[in-house]
C-alpha atoms as a PDB file:
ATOM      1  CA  UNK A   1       4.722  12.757  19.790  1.00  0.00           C
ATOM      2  CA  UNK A   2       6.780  13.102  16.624  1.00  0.00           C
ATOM      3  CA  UNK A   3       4.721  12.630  13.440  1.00  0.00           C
ATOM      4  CA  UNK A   4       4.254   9.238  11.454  1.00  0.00           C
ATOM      5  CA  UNK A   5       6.235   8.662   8.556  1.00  0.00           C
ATOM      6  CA  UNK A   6       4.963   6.299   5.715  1.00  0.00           C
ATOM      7  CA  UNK A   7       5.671   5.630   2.399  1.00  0.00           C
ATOM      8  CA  UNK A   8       3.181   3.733  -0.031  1.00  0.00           C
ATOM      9  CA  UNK A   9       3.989   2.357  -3.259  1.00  0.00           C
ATOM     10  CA  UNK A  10       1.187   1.048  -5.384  1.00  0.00           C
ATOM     11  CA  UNK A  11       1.426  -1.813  -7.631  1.00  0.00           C
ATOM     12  CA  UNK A  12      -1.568  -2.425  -9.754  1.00  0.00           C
ATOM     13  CA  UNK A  13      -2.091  -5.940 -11.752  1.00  0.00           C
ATOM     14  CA  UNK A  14      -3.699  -4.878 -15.335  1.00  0.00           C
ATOM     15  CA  UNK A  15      -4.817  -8.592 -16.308  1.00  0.00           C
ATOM     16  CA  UNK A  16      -2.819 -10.783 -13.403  1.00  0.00           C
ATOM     17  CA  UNK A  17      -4.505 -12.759 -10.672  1.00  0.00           C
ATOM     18  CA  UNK A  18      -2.603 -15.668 -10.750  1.00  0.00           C
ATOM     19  CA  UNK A  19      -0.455 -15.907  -7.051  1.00  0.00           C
ATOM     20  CA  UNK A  20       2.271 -17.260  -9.293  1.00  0.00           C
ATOM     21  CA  UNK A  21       2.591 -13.412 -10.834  1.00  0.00           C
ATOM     22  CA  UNK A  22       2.499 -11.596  -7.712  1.00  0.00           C
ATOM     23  CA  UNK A  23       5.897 -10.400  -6.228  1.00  0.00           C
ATOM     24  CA  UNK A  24       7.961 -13.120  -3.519  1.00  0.00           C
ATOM     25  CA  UNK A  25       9.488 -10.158  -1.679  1.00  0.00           C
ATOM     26  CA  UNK A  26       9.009  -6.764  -0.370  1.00  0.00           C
ATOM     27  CA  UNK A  27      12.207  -5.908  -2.631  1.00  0.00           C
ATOM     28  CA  UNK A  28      10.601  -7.157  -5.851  1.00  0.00           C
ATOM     29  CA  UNK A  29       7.159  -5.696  -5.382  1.00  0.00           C
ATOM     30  CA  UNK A  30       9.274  -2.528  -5.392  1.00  0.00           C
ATOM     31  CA  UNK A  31      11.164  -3.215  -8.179  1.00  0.00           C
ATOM     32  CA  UNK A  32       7.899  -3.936 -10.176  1.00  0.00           C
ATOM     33  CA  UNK A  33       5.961  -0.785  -8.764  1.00  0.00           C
ATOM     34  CA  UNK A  34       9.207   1.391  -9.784  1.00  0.00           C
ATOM     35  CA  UNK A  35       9.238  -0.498 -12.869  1.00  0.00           C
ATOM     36  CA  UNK A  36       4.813   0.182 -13.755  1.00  0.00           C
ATOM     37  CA  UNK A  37       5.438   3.851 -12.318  1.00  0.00           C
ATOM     38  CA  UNK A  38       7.911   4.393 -15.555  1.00  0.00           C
ATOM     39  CA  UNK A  39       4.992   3.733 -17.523  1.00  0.00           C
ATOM     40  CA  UNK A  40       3.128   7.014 -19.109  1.00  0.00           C
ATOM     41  CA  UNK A  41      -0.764   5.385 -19.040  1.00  0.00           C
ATOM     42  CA  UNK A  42       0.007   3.874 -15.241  1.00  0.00           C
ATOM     43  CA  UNK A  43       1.676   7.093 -13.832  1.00  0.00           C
ATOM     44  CA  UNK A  44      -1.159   9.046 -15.119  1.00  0.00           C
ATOM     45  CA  UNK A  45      -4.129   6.472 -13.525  1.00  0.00           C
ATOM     46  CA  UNK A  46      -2.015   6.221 -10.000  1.00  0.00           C
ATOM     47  CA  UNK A  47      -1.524   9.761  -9.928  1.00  0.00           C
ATOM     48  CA  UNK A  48      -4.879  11.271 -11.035  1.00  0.00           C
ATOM     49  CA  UNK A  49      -7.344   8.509 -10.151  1.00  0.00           C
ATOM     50  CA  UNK A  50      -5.757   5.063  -7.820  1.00  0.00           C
ATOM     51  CA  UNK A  51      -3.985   7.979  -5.657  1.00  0.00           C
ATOM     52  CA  UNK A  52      -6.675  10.258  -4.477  1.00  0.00           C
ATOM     53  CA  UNK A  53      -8.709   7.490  -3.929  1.00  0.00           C
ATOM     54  CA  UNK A  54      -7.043   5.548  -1.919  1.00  0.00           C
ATOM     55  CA  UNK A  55      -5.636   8.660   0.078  1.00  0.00           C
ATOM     56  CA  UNK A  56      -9.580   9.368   0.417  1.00  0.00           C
ATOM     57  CA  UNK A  57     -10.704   5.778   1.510  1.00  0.00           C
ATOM     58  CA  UNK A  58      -7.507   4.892   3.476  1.00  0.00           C
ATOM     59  CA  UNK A  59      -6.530   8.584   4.899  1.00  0.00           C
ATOM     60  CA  UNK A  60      -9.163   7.616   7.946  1.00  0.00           C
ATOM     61  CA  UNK A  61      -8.102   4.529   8.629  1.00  0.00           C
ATOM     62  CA  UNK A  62      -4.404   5.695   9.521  1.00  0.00           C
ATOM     63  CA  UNK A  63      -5.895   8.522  11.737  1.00  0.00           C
ATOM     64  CA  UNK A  64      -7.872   6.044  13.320  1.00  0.00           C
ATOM     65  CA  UNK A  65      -5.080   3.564  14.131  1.00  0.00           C
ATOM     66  CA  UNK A  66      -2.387   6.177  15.290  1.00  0.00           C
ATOM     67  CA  UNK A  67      -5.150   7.101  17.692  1.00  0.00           C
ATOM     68  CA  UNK A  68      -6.122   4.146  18.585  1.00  0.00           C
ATOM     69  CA  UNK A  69      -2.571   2.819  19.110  1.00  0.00           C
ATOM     70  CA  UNK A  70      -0.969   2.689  22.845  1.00  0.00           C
ATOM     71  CA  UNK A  71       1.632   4.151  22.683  1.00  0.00           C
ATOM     72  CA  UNK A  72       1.914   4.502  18.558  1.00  0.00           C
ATOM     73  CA  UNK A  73       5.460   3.367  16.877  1.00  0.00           C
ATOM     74  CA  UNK A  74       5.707   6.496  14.489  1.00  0.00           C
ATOM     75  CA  UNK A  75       9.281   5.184  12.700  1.00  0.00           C
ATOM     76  CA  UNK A  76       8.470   4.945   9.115  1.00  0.00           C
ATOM     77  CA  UNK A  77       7.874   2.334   7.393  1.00  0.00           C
ATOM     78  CA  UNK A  78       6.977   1.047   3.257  1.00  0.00           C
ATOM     79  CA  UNK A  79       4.880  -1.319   2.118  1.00  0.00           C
ATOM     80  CA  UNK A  80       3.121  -2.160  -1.096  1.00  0.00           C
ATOM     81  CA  UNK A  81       0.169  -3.534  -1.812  1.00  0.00           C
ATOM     82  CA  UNK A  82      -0.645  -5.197  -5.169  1.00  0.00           C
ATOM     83  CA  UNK A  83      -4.556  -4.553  -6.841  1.00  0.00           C
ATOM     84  CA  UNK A  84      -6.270  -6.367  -8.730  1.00  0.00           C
ATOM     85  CA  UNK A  85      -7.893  -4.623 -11.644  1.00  0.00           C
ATOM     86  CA  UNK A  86     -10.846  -4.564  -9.817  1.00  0.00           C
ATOM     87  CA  UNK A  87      -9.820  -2.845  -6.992  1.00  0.00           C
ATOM     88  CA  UNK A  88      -9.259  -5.267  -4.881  1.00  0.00           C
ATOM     89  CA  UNK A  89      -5.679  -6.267  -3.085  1.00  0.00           C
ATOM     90  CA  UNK A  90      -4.837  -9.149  -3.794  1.00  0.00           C
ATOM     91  CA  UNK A  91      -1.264  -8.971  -1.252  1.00  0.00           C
ATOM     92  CA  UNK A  92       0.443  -6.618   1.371  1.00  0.00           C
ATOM     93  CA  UNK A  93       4.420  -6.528   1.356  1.00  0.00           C
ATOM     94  CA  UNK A  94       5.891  -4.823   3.891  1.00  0.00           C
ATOM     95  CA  UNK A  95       9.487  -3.348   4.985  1.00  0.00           C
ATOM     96  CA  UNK A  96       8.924  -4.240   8.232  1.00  0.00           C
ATOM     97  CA  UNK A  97       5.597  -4.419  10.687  1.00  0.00           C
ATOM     98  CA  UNK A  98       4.614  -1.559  13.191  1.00  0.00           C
ATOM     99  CA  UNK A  99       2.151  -1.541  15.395  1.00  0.00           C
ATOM    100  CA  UNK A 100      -0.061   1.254  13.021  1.00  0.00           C
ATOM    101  CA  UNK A 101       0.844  -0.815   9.961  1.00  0.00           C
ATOM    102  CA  UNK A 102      -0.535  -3.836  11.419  1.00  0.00           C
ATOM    103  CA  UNK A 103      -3.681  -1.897  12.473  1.00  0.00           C
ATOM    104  CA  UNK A 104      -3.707  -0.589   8.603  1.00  0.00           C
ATOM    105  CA  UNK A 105      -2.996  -3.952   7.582  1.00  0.00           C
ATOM    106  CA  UNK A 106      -6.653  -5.538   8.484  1.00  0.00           C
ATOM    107  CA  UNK A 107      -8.094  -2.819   6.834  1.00  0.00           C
ATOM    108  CA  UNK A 108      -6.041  -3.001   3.823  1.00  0.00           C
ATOM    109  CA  UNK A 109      -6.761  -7.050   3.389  1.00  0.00           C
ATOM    110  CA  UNK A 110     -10.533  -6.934   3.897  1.00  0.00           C
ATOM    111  CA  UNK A 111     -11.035  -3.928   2.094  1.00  0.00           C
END
């Protein structure tokens, strides 16, 4: 089995909750996490403190579902997943759904 390929971007809402703010499309929720990343104070928070933890919390839940898979689709695949300054996401947009992605996915949303 080849290895999984996966690419996260991380959007995180400073003062939004509103589902009017949030990002329509996959594309756009892009665009704004390329857009936040640009930003000195959010660069340094998603690389020093949102990253680890989530790599930490999440890490698991990937091993789990690629394991727990029949027979695992390993193509990469993006998504993004908007926070709310609590921690808590608030949407999921995706390139396109795998079968690991969707097993991520309930985690993601509940968690």
């Amino acid at each position: 089995m080849r290895g999984i390929s996966i690419i996260v971007c991380v959007f995180v809402f400073t003062g939004f909750g509103k589902a009017a703010e949030l990002a329509s499309s996959f594309r756009q929720a892009v665009a704004f996490a390329e857009a936040q990343d640009k930003e000195r104070p959010a660069r340094a928070y998603g690389l020093l403190d949102l990253k680890p933890y989530y790599e930490q919390k999440y890490g698991p839940v990937f091993q789990s579902c690629l394991k727990s898979t029949d027979r695992a689709d390993t193509s990469a695949f993006s998504f993004v997943v908007a926070i709310r300054k609590d921690g808590r996401v608030l949407r999921l947009y995706a390139d396109h759904e795998t079968n690991i992605y969707g097993c991520v996915r309930k985690t993601l949303q509940s968690g």
